[in-house]
C-alpha atoms as a PDB file:
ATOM      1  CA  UNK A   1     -25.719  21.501 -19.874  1.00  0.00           C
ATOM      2  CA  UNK A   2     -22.838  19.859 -22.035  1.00  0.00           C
ATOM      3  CA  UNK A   3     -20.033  20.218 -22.160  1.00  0.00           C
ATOM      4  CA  UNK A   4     -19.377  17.924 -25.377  1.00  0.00           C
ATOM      5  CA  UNK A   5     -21.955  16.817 -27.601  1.00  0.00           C
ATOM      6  CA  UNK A   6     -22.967  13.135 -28.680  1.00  0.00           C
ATOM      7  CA  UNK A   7     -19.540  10.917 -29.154  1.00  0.00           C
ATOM      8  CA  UNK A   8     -18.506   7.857 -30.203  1.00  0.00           C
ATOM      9  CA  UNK A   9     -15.033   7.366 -28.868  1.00  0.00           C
ATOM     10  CA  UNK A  10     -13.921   3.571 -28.476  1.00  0.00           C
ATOM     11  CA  UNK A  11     -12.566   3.704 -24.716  1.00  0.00           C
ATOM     12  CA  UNK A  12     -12.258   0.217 -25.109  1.00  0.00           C
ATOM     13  CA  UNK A  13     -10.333  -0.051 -27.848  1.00  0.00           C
ATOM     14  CA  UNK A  14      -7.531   1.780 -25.767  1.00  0.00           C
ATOM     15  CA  UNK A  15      -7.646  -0.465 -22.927  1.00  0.00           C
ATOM     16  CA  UNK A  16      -4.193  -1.299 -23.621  1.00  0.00           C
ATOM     17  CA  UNK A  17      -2.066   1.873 -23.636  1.00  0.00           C
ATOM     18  CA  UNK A  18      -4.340   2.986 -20.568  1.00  0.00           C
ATOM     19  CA  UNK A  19      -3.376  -0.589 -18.591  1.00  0.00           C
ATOM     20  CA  UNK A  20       0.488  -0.193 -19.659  1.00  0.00           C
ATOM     21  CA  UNK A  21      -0.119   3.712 -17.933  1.00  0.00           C
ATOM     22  CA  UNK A  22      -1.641   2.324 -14.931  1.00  0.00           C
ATOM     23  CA  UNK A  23       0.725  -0.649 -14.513  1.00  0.00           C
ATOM     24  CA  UNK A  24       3.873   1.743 -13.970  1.00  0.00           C
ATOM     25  CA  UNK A  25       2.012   4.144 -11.845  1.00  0.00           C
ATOM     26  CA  UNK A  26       0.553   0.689  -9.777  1.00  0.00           C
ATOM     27  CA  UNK A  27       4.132  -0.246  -9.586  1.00  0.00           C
ATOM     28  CA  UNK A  28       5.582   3.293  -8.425  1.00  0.00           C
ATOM     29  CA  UNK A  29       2.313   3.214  -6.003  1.00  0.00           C
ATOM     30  CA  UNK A  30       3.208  -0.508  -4.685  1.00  0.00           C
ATOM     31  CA  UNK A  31       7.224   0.479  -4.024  1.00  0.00           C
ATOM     32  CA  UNK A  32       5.586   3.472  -1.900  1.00  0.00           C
ATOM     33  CA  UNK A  33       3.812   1.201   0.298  1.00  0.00           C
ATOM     34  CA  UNK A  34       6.587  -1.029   1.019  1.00  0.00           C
ATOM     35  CA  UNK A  35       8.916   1.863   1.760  1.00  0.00           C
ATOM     36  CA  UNK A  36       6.155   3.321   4.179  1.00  0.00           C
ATOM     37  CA  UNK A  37       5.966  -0.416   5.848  1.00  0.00           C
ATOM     38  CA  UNK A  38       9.265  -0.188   6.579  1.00  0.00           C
ATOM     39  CA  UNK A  39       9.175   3.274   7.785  1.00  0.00           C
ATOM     40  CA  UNK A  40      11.812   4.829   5.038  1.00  0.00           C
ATOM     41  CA  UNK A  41       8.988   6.974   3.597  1.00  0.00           C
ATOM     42  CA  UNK A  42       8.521  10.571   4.580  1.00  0.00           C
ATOM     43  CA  UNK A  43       6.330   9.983   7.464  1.00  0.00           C
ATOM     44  CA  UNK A  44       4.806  12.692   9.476  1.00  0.00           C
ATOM     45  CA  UNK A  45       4.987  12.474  13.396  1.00  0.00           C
ATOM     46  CA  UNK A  46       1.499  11.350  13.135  1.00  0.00           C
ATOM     47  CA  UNK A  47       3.066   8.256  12.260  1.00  0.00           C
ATOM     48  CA  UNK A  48       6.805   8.303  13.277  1.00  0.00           C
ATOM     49  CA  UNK A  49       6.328  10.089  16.679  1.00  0.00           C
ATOM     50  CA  UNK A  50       8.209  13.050  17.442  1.00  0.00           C
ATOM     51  CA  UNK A  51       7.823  16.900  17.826  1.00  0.00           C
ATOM     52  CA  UNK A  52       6.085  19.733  15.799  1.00  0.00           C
ATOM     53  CA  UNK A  53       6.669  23.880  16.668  1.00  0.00           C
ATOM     54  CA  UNK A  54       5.367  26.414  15.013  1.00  0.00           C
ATOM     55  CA  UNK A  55       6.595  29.604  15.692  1.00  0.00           C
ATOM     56  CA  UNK A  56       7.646  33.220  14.027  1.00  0.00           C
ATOM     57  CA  UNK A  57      10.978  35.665  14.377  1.00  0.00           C
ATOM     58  CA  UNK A  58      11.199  39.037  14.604  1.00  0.00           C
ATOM     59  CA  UNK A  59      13.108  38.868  11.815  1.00  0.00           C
ATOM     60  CA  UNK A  60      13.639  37.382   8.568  1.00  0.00           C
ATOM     61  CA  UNK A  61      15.637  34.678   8.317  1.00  0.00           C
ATOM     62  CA  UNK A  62      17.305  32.225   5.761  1.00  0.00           C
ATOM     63  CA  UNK A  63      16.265  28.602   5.954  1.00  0.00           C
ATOM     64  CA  UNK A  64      19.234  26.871   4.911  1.00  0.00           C
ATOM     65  CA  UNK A  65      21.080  28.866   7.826  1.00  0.00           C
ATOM     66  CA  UNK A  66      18.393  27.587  10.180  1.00  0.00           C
ATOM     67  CA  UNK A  67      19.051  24.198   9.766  1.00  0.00           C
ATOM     68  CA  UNK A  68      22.425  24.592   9.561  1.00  0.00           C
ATOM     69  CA  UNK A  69      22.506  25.969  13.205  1.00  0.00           C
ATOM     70  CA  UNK A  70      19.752  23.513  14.257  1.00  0.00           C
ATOM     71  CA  UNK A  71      22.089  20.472  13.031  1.00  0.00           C
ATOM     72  CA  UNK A  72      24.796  22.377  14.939  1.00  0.00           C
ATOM     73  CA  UNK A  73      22.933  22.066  18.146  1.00  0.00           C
ATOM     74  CA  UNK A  74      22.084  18.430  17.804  1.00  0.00           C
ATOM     75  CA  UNK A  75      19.102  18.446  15.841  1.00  0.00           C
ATOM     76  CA  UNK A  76      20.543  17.283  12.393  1.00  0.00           C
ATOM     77  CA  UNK A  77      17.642  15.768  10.759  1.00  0.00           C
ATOM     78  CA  UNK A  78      15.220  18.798  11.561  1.00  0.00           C
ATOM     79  CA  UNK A  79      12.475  19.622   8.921  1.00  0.00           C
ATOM     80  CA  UNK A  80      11.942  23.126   7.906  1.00  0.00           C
ATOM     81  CA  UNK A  81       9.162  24.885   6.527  1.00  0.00           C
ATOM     82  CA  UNK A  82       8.049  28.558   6.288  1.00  0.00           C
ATOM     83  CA  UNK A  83       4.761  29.072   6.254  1.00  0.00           C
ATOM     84  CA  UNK A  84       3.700  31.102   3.571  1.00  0.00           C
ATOM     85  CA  UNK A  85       0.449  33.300   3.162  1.00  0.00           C
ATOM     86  CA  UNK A  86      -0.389  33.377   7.170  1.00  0.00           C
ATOM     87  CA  UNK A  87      -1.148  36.239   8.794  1.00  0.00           C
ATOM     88  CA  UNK A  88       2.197  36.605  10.850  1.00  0.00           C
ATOM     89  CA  UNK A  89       5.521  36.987   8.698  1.00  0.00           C
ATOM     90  CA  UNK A  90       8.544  35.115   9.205  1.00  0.00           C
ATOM     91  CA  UNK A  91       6.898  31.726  10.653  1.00  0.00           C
ATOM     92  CA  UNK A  92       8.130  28.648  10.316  1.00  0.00           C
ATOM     93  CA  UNK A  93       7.070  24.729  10.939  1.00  0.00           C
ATOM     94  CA  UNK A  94      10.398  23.002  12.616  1.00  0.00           C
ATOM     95  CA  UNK A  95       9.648  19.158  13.007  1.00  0.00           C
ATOM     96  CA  UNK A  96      11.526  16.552  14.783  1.00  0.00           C
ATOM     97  CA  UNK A  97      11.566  13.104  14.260  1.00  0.00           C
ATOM     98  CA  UNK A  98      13.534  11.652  16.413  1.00  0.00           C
ATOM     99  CA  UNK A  99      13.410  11.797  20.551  1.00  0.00           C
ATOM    100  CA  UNK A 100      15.601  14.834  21.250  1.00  0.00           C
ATOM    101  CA  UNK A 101      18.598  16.879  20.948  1.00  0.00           C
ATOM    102  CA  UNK A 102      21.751  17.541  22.639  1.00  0.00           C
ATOM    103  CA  UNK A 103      20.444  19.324  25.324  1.00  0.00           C
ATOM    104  CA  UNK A 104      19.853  17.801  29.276  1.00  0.00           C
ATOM    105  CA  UNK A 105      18.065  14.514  29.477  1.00  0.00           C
ATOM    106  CA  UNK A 106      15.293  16.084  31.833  1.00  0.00           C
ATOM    107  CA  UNK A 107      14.617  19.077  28.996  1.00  0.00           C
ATOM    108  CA  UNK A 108      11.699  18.651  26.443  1.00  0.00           C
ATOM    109  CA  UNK A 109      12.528  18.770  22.726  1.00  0.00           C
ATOM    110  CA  UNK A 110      10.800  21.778  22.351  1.00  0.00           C
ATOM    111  CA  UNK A 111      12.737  23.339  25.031  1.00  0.00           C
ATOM    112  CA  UNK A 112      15.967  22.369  23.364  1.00  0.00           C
ATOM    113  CA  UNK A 113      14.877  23.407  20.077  1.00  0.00           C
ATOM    114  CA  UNK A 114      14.086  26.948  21.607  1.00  0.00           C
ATOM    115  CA  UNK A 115      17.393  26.695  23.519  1.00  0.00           C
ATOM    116  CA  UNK A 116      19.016  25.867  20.633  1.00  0.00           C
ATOM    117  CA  UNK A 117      17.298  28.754  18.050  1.00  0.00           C
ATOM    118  CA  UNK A 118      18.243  31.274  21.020  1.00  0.00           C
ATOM    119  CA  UNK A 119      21.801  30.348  21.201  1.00  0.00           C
ATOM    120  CA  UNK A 120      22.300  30.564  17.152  1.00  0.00           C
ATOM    121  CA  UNK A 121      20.318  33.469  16.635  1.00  0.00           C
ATOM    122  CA  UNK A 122      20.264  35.667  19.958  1.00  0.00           C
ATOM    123  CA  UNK A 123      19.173  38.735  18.073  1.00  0.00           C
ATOM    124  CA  UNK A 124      16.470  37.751  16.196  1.00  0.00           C
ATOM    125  CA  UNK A 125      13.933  36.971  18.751  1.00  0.00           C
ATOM    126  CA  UNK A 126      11.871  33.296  18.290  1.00  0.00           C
ATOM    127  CA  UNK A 127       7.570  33.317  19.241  1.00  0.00           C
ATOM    128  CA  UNK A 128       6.545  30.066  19.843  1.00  0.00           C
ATOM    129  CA  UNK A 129       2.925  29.721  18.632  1.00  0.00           C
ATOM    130  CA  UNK A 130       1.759  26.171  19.043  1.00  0.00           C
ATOM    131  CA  UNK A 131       3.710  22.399  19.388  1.00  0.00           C
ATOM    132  CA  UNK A 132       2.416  19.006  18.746  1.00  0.00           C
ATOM    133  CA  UNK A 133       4.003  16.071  20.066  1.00  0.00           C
ATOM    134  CA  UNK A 134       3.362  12.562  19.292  1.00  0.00           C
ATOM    135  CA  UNK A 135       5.021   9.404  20.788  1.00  0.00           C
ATOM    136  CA  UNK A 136       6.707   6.740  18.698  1.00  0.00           C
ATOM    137  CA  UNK A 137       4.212   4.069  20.533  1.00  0.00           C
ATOM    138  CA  UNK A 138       1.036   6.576  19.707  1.00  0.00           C
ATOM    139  CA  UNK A 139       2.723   7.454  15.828  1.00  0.00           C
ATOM    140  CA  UNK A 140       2.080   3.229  15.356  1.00  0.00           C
ATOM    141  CA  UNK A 141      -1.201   2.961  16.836  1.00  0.00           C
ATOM    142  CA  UNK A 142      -2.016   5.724  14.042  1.00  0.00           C
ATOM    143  CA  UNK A 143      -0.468   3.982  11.576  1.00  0.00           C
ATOM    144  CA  UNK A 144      -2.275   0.521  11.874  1.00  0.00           C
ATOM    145  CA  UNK A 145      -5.631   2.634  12.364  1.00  0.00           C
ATOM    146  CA  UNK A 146      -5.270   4.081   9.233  1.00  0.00           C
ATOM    147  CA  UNK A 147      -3.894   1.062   7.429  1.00  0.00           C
ATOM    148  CA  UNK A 148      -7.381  -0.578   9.101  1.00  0.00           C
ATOM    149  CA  UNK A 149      -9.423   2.390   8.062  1.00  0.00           C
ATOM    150  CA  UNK A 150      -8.528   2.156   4.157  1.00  0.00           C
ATOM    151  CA  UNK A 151      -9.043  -1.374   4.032  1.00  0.00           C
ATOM    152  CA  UNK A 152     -12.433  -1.501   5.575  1.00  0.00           C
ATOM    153  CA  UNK A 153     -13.431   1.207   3.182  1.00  0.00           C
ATOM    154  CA  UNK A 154     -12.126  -1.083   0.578  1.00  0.00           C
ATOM    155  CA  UNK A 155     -14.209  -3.913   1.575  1.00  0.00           C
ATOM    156  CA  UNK A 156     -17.142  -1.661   1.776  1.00  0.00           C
ATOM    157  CA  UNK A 157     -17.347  -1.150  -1.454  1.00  0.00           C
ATOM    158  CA  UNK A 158     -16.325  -4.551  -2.494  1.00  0.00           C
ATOM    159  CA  UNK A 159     -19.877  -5.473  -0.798  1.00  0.00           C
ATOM    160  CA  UNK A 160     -21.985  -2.403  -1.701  1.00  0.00           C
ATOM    161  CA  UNK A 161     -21.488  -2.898  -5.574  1.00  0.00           C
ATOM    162  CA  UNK A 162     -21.708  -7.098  -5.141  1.00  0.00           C
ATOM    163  CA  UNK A 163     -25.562  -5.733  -3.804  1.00  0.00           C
ATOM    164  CA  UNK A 164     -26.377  -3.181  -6.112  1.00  0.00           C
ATOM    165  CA  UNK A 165     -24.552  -5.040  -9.116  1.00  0.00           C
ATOM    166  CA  UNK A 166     -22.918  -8.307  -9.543  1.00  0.00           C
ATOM    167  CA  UNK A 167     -19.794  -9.974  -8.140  1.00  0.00           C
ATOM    168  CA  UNK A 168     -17.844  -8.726 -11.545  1.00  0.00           C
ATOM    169  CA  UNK A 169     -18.632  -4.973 -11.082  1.00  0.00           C
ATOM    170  CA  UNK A 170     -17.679  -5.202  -7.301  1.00  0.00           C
ATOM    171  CA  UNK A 171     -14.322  -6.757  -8.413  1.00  0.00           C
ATOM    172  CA  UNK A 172     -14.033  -4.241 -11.062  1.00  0.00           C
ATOM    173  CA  UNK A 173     -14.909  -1.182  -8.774  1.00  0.00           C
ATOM    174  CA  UNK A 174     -12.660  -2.490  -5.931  1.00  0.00           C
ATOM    175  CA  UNK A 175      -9.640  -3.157  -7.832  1.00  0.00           C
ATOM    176  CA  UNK A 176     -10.221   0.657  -9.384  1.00  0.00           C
ATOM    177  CA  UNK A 177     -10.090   1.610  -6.185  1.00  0.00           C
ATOM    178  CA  UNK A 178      -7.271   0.433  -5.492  1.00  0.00           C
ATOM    179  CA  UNK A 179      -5.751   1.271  -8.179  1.00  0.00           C
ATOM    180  CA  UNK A 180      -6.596   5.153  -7.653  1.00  0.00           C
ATOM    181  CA  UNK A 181      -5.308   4.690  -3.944  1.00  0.00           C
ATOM    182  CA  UNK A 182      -1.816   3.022  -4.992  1.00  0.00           C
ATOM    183  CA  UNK A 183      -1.459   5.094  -7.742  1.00  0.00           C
ATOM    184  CA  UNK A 184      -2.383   8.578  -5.453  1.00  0.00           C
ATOM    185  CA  UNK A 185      -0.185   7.755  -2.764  1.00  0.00           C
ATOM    186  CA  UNK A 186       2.994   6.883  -5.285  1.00  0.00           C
ATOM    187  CA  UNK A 187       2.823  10.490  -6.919  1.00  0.00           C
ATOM    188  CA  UNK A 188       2.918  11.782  -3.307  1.00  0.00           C
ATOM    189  CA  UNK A 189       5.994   9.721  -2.819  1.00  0.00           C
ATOM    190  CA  UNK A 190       7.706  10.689  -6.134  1.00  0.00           C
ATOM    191  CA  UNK A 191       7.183  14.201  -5.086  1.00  0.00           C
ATOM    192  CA  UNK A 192       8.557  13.625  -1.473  1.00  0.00           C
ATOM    193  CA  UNK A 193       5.668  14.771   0.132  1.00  0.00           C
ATOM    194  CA  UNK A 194       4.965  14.298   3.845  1.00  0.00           C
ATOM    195  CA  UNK A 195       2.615  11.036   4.546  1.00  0.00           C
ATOM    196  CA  UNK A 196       0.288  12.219   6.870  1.00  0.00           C
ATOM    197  CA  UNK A 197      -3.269  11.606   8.646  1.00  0.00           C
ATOM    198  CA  UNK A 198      -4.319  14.325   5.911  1.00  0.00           C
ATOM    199  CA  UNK A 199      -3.343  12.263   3.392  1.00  0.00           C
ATOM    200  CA  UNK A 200      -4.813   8.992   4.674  1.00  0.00           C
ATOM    201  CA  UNK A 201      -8.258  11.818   4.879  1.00  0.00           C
ATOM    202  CA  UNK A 202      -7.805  12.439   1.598  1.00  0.00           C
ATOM    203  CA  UNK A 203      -6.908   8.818  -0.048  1.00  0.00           C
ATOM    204  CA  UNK A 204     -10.280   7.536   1.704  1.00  0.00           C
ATOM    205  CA  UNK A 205     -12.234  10.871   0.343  1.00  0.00           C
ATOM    206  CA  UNK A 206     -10.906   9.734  -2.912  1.00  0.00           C
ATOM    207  CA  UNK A 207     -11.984   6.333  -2.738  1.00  0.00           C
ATOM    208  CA  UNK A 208     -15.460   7.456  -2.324  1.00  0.00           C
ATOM    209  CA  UNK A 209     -15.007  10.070  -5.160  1.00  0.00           C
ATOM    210  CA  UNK A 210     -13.949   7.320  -7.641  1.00  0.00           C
ATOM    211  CA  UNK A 211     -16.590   4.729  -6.409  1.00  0.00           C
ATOM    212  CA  UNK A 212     -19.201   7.532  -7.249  1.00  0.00           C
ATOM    213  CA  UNK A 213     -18.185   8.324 -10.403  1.00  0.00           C
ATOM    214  CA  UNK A 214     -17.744   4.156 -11.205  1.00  0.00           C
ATOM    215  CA  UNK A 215     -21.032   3.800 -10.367  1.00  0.00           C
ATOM    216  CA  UNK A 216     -22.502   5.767 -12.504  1.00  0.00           C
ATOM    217  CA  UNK A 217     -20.792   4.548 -15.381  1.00  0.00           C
ATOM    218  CA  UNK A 218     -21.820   1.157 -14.203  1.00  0.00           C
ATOM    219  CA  UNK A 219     -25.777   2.182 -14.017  1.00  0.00           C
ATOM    220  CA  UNK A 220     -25.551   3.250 -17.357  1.00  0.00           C
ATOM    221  CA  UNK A 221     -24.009   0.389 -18.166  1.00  0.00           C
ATOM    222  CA  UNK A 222     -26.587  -2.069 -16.803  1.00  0.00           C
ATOM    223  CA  UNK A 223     -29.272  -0.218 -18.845  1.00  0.00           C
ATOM    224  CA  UNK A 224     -27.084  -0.355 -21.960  1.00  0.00           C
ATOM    225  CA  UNK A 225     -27.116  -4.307 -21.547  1.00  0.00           C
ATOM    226  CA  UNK A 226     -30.915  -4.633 -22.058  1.00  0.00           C
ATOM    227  CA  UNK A 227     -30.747  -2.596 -24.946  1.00  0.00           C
ATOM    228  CA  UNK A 228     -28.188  -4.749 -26.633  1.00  0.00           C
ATOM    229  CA  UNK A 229     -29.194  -7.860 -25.632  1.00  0.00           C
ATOM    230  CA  UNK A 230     -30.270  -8.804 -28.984  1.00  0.00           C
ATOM    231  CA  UNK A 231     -27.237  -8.006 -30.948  1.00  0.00           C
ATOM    232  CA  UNK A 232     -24.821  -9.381 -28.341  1.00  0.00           C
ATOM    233  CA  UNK A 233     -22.092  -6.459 -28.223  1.00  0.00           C
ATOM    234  CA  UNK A 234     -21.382  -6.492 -24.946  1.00  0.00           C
ATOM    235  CA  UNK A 235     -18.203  -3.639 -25.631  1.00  0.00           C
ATOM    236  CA  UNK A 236     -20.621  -2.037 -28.061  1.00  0.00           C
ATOM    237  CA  UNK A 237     -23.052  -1.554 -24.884  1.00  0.00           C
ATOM    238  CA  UNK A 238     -19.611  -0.744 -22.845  1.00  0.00           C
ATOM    239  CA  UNK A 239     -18.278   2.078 -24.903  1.00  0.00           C
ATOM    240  CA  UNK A 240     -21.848   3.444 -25.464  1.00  0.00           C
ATOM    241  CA  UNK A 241     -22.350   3.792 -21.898  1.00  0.00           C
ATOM    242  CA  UNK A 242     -18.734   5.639 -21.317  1.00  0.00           C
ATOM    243  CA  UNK A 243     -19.410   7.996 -23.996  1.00  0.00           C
ATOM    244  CA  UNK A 244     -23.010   8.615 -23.111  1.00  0.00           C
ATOM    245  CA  UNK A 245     -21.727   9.709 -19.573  1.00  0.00           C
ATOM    246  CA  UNK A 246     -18.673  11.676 -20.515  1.00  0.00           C
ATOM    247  CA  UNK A 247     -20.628  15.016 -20.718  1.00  0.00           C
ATOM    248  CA  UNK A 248     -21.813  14.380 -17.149  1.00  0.00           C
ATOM    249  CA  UNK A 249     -18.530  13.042 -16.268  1.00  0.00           C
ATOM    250  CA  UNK A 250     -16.371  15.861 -17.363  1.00  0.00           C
ATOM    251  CA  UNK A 251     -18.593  18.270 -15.721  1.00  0.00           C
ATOM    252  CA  UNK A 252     -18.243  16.381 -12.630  1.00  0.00           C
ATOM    253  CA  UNK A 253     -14.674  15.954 -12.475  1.00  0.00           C
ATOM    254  CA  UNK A 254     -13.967  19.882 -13.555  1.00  0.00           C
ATOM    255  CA  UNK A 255     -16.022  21.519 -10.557  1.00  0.00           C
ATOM    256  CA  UNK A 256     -14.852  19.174  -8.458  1.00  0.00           C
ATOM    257  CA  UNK A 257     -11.068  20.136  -9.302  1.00  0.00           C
ATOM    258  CA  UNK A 258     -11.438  23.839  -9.376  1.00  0.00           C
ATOM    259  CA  UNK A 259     -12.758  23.657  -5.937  1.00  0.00           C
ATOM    260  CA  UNK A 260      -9.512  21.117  -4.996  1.00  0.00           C
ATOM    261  CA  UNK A 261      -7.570  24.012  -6.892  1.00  0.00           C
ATOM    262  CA  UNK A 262      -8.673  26.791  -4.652  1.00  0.00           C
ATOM    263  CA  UNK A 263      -8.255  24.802  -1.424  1.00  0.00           C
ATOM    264  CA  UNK A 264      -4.298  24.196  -2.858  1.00  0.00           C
ATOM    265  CA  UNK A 265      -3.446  27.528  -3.742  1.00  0.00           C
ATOM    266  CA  UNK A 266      -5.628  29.593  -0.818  1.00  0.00           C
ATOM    267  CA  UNK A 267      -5.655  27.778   2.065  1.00  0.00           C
ATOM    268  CA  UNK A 268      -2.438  27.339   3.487  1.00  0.00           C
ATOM    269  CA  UNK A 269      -0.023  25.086   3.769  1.00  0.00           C
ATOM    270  CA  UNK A 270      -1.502  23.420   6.501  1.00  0.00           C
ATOM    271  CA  UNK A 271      -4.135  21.835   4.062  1.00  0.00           C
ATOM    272  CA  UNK A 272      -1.339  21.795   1.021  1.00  0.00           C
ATOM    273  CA  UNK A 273      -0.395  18.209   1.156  1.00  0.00           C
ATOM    274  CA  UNK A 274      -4.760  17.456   1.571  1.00  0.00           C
ATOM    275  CA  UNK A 275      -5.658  19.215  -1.092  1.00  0.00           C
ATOM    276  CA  UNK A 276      -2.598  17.994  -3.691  1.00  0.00           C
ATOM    277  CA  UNK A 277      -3.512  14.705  -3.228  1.00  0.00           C
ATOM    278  CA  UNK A 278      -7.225  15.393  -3.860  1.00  0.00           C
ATOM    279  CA  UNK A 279      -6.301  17.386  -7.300  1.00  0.00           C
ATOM    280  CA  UNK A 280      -4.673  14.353  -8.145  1.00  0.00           C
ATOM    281  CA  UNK A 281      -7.102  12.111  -7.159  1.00  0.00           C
ATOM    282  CA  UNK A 282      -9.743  13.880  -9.283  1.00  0.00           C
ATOM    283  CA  UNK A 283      -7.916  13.306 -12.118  1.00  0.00           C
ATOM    284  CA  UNK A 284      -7.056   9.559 -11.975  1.00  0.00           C
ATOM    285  CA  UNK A 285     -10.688   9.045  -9.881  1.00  0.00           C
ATOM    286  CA  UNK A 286     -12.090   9.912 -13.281  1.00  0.00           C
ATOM    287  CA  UNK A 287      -9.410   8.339 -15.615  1.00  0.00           C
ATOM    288  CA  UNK A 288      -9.863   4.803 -13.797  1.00  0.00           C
ATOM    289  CA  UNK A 289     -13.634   4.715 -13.944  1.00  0.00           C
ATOM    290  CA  UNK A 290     -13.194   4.838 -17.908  1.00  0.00           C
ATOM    291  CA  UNK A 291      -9.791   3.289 -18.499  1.00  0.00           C
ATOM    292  CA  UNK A 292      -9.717   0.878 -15.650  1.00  0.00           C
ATOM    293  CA  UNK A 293     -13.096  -0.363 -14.108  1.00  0.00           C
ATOM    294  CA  UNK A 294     -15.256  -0.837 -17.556  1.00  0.00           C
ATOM    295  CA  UNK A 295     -12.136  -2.739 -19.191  1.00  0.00           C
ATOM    296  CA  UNK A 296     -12.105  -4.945 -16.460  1.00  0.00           C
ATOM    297  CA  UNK A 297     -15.730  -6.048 -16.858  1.00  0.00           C
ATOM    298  CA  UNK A 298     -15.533  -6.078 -20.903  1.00  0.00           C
ATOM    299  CA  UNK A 299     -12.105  -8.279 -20.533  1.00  0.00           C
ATOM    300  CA  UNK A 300     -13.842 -10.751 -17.914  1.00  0.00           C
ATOM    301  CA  UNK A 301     -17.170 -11.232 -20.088  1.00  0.00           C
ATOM    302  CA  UNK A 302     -15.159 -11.947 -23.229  1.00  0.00           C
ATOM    303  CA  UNK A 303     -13.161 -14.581 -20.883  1.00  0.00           C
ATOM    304  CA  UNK A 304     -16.312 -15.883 -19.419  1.00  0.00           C
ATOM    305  CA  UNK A 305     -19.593 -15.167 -21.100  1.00  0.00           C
ATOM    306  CA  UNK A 306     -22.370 -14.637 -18.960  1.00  0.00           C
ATOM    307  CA  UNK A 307     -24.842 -12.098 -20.343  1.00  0.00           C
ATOM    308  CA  UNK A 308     -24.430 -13.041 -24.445  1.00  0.00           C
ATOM    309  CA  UNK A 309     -23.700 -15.937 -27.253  1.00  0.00           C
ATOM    310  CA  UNK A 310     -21.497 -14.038 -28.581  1.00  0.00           C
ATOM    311  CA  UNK A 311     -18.538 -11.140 -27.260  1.00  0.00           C
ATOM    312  CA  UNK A 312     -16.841  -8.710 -29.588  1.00  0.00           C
ATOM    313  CA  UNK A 313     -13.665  -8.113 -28.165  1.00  0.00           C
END
């Protein structure tokens, strides 16, 4: 199956407008990371520490005048959300950052959040339905994990395509990598999303996405450059390999985002934040393996010619 026919696009040849693209996403992507290191970032309580309820009234009930009466009862900085498409009505995700209220020292935040609901809204009766809590001391053990966990994933494939390739397509993949990661995690900041363990999940699920997809551009690649050994057209081989693939590539990429699609709009919002960085993802995964990994190996061969006498570039 195809979804296009034969082409004979020079990817390439646009290397430039795609790089000037990528460099203001990378630096969007870069500003995110420093403003997560210094904890100013929407963190979840995965990372920050703090308490999570999840509950529904009998009634319902306006959000704004929820956190109005929350911030009345010493809980200012409270984070709302109703849960929408559940089974039960009127339920809502409260989290709290920060170690507790105004209520007695020897109470539990959730306690004085229930306190609290039940003295601003006495008849509208509050079900609490689960509550998380997470320490500040536990929230930064989770936070170096996962800082740990993406860059030994990173290094993984740094190694993997050094074996199966050469040092230049390891360099090539890894930086694409990162790039995707960077670039992932800054449109999740732009939008004010929360940064969560979910979205760690689904940063290093889209690191293996995009590695997958770079490889196989690559292996086409590496049989393009026996082909055109002779004639020396190293971005020749390049571009044919890219638009050899991009019937394979597109049908790739499409299944793979309407199933991200359903998971956004059908599952919940529990999975929301998961599954919008995935649709994303899919979409620069599969950019970066044209625009930003081959480019990379075409610009460092026409630097440093290893394979041919002569480089078109």
């Amino acid at each position: 199956m195809q979804i296009v026919g034969k082409t004979n696009i020079d990817f390439i040849g646009l290397r430039k407008y795609a790089w000037a693209f990528s460099g203001i996403m990378l630096i969007i992507g870069i500003i995110s990371v420093i403003w997560v290191a210094v904890g100013q970032a929407d963190l979840s309580i995965d990372f920050s520490g703090g308490t999570l309820i999840e509950g529904a009234f009998a009634q319902p009930i306006n959000v704004s005048d929820l956190r109005s009466a929350l911030s009345k009862e010493g809980f200012p900085e409270a984070s709302i959300q109703a849960v929408l498409g559940g089974s039960v009505p009127n339920t809502y995700n409260i989290k709290v950052k920060v170690a507790g209220g105004g209520g007695a020292e020897d109470e539990s935040v959730t306690q004085q959040l229930q306190n609290a609901i039940k003295a601003e809204f006495p008849d509208n009766k509050f079900t609490l339905d689960s509550v998380q809590e997470v320490g500040p001391t536990v929230g930064h053990e989770l936070q170096t994990q996962a800082q740990k966990a993406v860059l030994i994933a990173l290094v993984g494939i740094l190694i993997y395509i050094w074996i199966r390739f050469d040092f230049r397509f390891s360099v090539a993949a890894t930086i694409c990598t990162f790039h995707d990661v960077l670039v992932v995690l800054g449109f999740m900041f732009l939008l004010h999303r929360e940064i969560s363990l979910l979205v760690i999940s689904a940063l290093l699920t889209l690191a293996g996405y995009s590695l997958t997809d770079t490889v196989v551009v690559f292996d086409r690649i590496r049989e393009n450059l026996r082909m055109f050994r002779k004639r020396g057209d190293y971005v020749g081989a390049v571009n044919g390999a890219i638009n050899d693939m991009l019937s394979r590539t597109i049908i790739t990429s499409l299944t793979t985002f309407i199933a991200v699609l359903v998971v956004l709009f059908l599952c919940g919002s529990v999975v929301r934040d998961f599954a919008l960085a995935l649709t994303f993802g899919v979409v620069i995964g599969t950019y970066s393996s044209v625009f930003v990994a081959s480019p990379i190996v075409v610009e460092w061969e026409a630097r440093s010619p290893k394979r041919f006498v002569a480089v078109k570039k």
